[in-house]
C-alpha atoms as a PDB file:
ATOM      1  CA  UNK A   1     -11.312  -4.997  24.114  1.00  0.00           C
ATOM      2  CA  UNK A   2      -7.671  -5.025  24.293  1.00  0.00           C
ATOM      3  CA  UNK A   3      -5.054  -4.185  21.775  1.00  0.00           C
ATOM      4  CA  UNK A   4      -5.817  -3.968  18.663  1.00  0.00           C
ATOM      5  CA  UNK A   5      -3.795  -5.744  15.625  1.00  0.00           C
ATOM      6  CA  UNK A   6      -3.247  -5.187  12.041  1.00  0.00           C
ATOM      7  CA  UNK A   7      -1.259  -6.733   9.085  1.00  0.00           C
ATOM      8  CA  UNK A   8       0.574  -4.213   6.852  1.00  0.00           C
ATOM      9  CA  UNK A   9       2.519  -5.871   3.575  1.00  0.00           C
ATOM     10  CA  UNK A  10       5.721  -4.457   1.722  1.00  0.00           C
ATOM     11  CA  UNK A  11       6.652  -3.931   5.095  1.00  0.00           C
ATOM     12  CA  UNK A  12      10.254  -4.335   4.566  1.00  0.00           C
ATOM     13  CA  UNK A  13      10.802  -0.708   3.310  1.00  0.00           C
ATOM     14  CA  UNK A  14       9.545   2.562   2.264  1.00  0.00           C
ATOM     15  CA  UNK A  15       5.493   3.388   3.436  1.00  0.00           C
ATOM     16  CA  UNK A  16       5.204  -0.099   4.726  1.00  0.00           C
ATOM     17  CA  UNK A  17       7.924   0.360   7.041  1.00  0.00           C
ATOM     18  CA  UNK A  18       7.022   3.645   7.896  1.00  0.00           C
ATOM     19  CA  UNK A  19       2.950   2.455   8.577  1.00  0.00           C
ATOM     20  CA  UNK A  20       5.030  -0.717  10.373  1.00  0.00           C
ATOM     21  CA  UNK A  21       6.265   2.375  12.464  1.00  0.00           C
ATOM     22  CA  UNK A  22       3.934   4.388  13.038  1.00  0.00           C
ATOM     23  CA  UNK A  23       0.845   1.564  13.952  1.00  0.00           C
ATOM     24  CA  UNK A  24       3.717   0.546  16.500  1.00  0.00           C
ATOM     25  CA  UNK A  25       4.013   4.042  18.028  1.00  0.00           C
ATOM     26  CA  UNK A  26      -0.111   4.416  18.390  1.00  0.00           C
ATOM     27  CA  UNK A  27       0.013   1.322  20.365  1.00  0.00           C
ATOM     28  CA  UNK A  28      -1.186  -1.003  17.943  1.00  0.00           C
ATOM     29  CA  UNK A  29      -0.166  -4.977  17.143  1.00  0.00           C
ATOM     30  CA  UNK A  30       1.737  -5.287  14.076  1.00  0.00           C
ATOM     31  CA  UNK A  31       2.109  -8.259  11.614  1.00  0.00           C
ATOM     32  CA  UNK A  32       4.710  -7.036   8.775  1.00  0.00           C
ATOM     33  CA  UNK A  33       4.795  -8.718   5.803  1.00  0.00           C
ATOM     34  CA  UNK A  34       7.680  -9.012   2.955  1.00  0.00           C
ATOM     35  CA  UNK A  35       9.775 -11.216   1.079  1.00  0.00           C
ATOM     36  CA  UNK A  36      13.344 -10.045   2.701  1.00  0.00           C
ATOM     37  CA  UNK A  37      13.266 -11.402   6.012  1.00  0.00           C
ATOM     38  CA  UNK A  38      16.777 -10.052   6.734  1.00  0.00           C
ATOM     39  CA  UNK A  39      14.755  -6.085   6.541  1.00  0.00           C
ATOM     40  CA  UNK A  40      12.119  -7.664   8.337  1.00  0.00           C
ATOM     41  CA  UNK A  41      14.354  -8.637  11.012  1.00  0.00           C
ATOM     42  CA  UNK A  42      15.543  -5.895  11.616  1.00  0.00           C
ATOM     43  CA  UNK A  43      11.700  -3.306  11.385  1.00  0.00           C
ATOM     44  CA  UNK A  44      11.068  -6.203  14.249  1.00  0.00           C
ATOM     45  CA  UNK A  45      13.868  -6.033  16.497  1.00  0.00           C
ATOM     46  CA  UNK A  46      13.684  -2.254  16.022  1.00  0.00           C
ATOM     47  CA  UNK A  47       9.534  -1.771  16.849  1.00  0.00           C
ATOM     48  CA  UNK A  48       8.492  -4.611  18.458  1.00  0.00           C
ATOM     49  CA  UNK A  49       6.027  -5.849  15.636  1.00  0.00           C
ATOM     50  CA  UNK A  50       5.538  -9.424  14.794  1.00  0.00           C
ATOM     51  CA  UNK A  51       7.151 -10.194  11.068  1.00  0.00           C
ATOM     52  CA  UNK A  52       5.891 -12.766   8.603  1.00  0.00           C
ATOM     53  CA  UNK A  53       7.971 -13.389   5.226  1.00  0.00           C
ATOM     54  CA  UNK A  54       5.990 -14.118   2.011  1.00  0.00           C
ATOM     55  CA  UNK A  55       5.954 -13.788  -1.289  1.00  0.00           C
ATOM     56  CA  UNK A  56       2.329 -12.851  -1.631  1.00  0.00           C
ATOM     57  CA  UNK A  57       2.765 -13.243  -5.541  1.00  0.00           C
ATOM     58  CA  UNK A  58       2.302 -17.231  -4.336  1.00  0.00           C
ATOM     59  CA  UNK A  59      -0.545 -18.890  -3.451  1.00  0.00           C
ATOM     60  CA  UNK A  60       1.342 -21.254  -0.623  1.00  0.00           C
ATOM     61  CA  UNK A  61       2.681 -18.458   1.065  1.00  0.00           C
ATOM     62  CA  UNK A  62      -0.768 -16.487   1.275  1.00  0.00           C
ATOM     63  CA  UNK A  63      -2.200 -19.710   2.581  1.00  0.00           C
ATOM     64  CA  UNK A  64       0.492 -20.260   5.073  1.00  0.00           C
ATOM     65  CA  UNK A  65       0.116 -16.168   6.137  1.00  0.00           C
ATOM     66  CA  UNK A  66      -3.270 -16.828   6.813  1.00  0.00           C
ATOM     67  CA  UNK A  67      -2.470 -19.608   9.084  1.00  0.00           C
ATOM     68  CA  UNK A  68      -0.096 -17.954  11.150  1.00  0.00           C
ATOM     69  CA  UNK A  69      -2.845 -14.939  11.544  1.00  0.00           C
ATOM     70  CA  UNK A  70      -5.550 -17.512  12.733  1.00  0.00           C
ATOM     71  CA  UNK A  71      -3.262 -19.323  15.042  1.00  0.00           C
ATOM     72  CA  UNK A  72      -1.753 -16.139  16.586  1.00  0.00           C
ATOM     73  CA  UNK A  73      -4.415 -13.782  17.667  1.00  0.00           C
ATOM     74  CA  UNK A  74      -7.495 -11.804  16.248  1.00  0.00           C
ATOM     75  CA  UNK A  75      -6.633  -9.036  13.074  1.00  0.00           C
ATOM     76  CA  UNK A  76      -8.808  -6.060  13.386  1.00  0.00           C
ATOM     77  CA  UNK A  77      -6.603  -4.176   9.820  1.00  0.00           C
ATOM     78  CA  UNK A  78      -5.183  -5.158   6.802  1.00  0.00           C
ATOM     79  CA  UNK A  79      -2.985  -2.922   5.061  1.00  0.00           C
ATOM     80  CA  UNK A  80      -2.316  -4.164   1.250  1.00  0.00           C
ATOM     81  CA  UNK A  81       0.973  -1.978   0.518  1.00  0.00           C
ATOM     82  CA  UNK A  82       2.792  -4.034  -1.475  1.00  0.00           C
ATOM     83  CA  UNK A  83       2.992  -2.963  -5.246  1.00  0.00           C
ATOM     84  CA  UNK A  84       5.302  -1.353  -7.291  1.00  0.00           C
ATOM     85  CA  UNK A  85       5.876  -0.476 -11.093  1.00  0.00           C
ATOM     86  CA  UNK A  86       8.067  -1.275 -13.555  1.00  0.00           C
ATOM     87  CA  UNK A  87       9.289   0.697 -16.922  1.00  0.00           C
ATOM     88  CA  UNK A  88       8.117   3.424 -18.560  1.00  0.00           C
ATOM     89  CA  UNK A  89       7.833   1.988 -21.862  1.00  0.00           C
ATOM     90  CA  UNK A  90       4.989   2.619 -24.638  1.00  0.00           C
ATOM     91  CA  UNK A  91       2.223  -0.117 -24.631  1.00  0.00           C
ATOM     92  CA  UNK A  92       3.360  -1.350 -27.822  1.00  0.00           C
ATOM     93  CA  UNK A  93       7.203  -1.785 -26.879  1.00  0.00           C
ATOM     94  CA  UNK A  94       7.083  -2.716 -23.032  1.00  0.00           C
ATOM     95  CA  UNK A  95       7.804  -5.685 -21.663  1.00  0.00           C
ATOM     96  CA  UNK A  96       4.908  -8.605 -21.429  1.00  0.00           C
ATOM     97  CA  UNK A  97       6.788 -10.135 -18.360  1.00  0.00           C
ATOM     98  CA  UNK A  98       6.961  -6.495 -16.482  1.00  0.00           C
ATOM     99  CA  UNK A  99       3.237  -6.333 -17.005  1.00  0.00           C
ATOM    100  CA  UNK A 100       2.773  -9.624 -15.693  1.00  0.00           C
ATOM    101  CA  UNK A 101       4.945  -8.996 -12.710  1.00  0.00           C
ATOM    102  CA  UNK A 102       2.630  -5.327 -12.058  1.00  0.00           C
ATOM    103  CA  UNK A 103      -0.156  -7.010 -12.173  1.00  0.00           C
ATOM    104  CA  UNK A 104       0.355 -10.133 -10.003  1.00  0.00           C
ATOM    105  CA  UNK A 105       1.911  -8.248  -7.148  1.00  0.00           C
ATOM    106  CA  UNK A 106      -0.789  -4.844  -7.605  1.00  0.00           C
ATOM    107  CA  UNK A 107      -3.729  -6.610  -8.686  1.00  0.00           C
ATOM    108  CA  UNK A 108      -3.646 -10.713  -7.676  1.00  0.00           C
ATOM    109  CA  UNK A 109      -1.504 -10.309  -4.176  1.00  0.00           C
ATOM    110  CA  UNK A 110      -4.129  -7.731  -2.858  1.00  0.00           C
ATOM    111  CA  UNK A 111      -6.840 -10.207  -3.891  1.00  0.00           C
ATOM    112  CA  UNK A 112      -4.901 -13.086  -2.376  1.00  0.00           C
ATOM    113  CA  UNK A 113      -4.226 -10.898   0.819  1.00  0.00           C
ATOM    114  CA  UNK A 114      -7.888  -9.615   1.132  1.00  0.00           C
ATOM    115  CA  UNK A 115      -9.634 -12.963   0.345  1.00  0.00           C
ATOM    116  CA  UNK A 116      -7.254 -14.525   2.762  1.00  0.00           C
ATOM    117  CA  UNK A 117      -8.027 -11.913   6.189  1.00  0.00           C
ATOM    118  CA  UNK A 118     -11.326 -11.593   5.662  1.00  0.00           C
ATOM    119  CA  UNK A 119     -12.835 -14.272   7.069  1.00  0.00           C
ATOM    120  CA  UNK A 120     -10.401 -13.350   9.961  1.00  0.00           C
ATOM    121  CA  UNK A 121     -11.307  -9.738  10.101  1.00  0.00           C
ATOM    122  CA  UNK A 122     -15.260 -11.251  10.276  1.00  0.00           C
ATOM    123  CA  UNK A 123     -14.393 -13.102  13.346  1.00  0.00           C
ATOM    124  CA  UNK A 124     -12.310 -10.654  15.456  1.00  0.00           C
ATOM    125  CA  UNK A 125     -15.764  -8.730  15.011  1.00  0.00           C
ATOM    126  CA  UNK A 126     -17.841 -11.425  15.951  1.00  0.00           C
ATOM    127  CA  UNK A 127     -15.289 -11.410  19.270  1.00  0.00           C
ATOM    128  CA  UNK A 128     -16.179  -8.291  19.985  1.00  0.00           C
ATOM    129  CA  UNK A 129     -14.023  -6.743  17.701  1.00  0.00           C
ATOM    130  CA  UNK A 130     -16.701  -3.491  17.033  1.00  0.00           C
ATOM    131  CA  UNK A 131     -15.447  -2.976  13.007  1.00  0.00           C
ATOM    132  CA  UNK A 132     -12.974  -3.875  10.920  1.00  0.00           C
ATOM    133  CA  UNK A 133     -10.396  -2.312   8.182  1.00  0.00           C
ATOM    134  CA  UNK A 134      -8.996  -3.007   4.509  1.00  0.00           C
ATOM    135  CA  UNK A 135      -6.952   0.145   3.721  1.00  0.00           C
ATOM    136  CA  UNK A 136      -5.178  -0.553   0.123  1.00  0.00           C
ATOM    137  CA  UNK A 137      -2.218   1.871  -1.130  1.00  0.00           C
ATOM    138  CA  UNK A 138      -3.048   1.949  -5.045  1.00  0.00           C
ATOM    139  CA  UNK A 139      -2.246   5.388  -6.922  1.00  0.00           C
ATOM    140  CA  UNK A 140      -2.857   8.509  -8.722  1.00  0.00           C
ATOM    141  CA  UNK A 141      -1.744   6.401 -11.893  1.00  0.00           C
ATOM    142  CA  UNK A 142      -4.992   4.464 -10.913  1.00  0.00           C
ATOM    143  CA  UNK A 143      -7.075   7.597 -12.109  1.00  0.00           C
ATOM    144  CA  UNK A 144      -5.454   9.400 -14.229  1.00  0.00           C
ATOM    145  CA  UNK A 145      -3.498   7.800 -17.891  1.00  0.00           C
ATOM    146  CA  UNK A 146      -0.481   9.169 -18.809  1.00  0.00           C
ATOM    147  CA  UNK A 147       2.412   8.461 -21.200  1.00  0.00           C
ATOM    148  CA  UNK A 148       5.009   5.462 -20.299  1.00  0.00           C
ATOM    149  CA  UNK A 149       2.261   4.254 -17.717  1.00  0.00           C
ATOM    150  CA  UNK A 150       0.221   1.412 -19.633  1.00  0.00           C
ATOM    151  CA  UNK A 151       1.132  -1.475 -17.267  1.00  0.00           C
ATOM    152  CA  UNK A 152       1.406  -0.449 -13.915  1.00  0.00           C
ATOM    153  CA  UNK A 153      -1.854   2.573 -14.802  1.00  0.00           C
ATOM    154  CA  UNK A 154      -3.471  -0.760 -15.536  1.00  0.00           C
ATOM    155  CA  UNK A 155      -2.575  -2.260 -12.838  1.00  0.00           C
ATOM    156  CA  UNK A 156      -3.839   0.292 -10.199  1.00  0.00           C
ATOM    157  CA  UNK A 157      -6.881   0.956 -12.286  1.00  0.00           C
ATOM    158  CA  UNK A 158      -7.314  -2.078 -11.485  1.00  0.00           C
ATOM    159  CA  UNK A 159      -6.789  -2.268  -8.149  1.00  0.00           C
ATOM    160  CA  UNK A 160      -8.582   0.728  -7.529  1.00  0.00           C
ATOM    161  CA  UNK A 161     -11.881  -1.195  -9.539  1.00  0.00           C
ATOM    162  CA  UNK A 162     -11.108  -3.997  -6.617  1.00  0.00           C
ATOM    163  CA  UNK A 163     -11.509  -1.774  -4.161  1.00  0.00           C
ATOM    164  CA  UNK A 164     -14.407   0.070  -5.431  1.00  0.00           C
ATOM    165  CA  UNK A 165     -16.180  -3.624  -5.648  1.00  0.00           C
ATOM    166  CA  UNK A 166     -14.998  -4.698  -2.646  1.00  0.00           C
ATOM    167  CA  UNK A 167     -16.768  -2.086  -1.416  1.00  0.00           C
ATOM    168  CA  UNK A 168     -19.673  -2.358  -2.464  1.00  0.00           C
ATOM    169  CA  UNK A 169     -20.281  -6.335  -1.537  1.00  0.00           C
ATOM    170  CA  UNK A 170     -19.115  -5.679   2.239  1.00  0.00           C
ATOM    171  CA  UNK A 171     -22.342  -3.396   2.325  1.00  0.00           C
ATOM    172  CA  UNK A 172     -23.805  -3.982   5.639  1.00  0.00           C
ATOM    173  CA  UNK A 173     -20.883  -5.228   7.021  1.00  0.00           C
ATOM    174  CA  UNK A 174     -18.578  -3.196   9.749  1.00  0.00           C
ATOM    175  CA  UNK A 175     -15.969  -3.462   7.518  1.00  0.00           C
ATOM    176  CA  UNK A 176     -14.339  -0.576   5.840  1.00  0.00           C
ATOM    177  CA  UNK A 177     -12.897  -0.085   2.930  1.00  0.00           C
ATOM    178  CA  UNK A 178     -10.355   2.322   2.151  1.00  0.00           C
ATOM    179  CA  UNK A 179      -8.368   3.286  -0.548  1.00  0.00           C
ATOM    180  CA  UNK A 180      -5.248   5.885  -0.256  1.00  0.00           C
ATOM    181  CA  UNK A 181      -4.274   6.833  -3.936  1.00  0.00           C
ATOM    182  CA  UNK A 182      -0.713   8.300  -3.626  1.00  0.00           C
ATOM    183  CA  UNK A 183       1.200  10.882  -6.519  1.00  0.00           C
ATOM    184  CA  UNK A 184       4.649  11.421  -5.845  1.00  0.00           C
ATOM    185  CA  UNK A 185       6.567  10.048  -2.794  1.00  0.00           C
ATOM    186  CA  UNK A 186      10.089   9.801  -2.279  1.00  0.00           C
ATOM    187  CA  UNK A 187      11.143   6.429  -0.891  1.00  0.00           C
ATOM    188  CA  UNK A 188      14.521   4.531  -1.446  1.00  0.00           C
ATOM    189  CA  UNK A 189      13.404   1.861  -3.515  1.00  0.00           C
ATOM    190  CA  UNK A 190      10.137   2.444  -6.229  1.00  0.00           C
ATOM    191  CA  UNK A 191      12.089   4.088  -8.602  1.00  0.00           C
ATOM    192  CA  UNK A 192      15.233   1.779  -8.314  1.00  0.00           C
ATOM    193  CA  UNK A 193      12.936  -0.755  -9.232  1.00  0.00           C
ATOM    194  CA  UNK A 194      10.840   0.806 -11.701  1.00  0.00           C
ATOM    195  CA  UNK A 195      14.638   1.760 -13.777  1.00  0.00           C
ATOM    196  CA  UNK A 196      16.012  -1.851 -13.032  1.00  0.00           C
ATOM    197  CA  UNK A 197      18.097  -0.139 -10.165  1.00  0.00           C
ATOM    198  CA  UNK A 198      19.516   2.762 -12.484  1.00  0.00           C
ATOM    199  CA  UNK A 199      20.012   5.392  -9.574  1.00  0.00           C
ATOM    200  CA  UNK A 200      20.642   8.237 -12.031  1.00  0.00           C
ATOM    201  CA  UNK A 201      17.020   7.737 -13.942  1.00  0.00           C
ATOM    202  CA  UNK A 202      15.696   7.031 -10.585  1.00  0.00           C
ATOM    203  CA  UNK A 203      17.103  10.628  -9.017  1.00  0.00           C
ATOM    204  CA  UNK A 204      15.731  12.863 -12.250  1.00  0.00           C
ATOM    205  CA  UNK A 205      12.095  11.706 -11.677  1.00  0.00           C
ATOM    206  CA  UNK A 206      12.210  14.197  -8.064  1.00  0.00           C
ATOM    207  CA  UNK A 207      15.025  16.401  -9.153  1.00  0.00           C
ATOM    208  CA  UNK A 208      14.240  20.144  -8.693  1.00  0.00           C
ATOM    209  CA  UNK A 209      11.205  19.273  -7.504  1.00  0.00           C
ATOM    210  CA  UNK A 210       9.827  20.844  -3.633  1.00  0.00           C
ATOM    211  CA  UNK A 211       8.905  18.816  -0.919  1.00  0.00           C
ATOM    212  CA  UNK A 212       7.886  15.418  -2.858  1.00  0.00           C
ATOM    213  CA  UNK A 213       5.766  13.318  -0.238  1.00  0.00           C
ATOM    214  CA  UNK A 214       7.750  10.708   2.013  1.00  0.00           C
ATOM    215  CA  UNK A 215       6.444   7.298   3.417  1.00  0.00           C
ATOM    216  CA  UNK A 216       5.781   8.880   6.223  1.00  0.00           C
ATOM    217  CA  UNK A 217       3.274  11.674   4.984  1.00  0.00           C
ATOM    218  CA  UNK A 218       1.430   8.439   3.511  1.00  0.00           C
ATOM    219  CA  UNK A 219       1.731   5.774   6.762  1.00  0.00           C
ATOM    220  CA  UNK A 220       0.127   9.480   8.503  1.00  0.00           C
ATOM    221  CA  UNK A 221      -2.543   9.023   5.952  1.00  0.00           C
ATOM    222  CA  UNK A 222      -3.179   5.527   6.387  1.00  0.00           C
ATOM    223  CA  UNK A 223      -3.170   5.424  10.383  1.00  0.00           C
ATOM    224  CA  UNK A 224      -5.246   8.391  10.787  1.00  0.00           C
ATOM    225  CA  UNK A 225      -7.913   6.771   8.224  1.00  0.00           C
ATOM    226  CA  UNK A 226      -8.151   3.384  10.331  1.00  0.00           C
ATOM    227  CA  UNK A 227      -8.597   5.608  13.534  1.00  0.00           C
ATOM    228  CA  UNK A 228     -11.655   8.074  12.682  1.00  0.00           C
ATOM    229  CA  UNK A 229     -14.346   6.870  14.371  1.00  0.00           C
ATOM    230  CA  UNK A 230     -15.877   3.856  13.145  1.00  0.00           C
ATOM    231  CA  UNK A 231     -19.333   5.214  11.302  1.00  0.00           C
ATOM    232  CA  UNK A 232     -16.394   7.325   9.249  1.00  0.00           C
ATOM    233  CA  UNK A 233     -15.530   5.818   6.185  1.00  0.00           C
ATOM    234  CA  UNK A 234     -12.443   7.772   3.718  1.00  0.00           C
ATOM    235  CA  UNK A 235     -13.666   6.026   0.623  1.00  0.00           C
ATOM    236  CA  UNK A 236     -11.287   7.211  -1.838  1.00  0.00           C
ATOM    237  CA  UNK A 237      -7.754   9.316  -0.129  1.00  0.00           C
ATOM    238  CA  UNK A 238      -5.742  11.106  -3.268  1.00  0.00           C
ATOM    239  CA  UNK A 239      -2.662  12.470  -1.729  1.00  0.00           C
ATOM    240  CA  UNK A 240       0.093  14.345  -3.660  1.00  0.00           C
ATOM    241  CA  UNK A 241       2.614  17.157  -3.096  1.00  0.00           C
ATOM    242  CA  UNK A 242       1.279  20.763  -3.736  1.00  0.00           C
ATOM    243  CA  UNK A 243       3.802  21.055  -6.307  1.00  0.00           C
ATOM    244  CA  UNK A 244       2.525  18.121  -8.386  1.00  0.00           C
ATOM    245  CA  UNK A 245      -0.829  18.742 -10.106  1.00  0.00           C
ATOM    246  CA  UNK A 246      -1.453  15.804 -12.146  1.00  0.00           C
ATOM    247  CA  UNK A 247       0.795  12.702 -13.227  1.00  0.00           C
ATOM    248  CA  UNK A 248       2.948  14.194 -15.449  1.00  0.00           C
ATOM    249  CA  UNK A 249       2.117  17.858 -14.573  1.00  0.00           C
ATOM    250  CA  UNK A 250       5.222  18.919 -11.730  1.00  0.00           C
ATOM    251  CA  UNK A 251       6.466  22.027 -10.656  1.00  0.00           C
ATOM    252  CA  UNK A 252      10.197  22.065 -10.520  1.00  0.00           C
ATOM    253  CA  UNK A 253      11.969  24.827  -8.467  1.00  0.00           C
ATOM    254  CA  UNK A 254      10.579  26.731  -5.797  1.00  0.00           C
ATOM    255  CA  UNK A 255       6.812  27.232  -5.543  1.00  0.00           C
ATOM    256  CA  UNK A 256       6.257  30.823  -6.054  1.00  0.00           C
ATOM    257  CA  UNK A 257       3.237  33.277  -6.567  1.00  0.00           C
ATOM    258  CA  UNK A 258       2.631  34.844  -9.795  1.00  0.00           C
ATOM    259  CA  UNK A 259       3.784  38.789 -10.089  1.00  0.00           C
END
């Protein structure tokens, strides 16, 4: 069989970027996938992968990534990345149309992605393809509540239910599914966009605190999953910094034993 191909969305920054990056540098075929073709553009001209702008919050552009996938070569991956959060309101006071937003691109893109590839991922095995992958970047705040979360721990709660599901009706399939649950990463843009761009708000959630993750601990995570061996299945990858314990529960200043 010869190269190998898989689609990673959010690929215009942060760990999609970085997985764009890092697939590229194993020797894989890579379709990125975002809405700002001038960043995808550029990931393309600087790795070699193929680039495909959507909006994967619309049905029409799903359809037409499909298409492009079936008329451009067999897709043996699909990384959903694309998410993101907004606020950290109280359930009662948060905004309707920021929950809306969390769950359409967290919850309804990945199902639009996934439903999409499938059938593609089904016949790159039936081509001698061996297995297949669905790897999709949820979160810690998909296990564990805490305060100013309610829409987007909703959202990956309920992305992390689709996966579990998922899961369970591709039994007997080659087809793995993998979920990479993420705590605290520093990347340029998820807190930007979870304070409406407010670069002060966005600073204090890592400040003081040791080593935070970076999209490239997590793209490590997510390559190295899709290339165990294929009877190797990482159900269920939680990945945060050794100075974050929990959600809300961070260690700020240097990481010290106790007297």
């Amino acid at each position: 069989m010869g190269t190998k191909r898989v689609v990673v969305t959010g690929a215009s920054s942060g760990i999609g970027a970085a997985t764009v990056r890092l697939f590229r540098e194993r020797g894989w075929d890579v379709v990125g996938v975002a809405r700002r073709a001038d960043r995808l553009a550029a990931l393309a001209a600087e790795t070699g992968a193929a680039v495909f702008t959507a909006d994967l919050t619309r049905q029409a552009d799903v359809d037409a990534l499909r298409d492009f996938l079936a008329a451009s070569g067999p897709v043996h991956a699909l990384v959903n990345n694309a998410g993101g959060a907004l606020g950290l309101d109280s359930v009662e006071n948060s905004s309707i149309d920021d929950w809306a937003w969390m769950f359409e691109i967290n919850v309804l893109a990945v199902k639009r992605v996934t439903s999409a590839v499938l059938p593609l991922l089904r016949a790159a095995i039936r081509a001698g393809g061996g297995s297949a992958d669905i790897v999709t970047v949820t979160s810690i705040a998909g296990h564990v509540a805490y305060l100013g979360g309610g829409g987007y721990n909703a959202a990956k709660f309920a992305a992390h239910a689709l996966m579990e599901v998922l899961r369970l009706e591709l039994n007997g399939e080659p087809i793995r599914v993998i979920e990479v649950a993420p705590g605290m990463v520093r990347t340029d843009e998820f807190g930007l966009v979870r304070f409406g761009g407010d670069e002060e708000k966005a600073a204090a959630a890592y400040a003081g605190v040791p080593n935070p993750l970076t999209a490239e601990d997590i793209a490590e995570t997510i390559v190295s999953s899709v290339e165990r061996p294929a009877h190797v299945n990482l159900d269920l990858i939680t990945i945060k910094p050794v100075a974050q314990a929990a959600p809300t529960r961070i260690a700020r200043g240097p990481l010290l034993p106790k007297p």
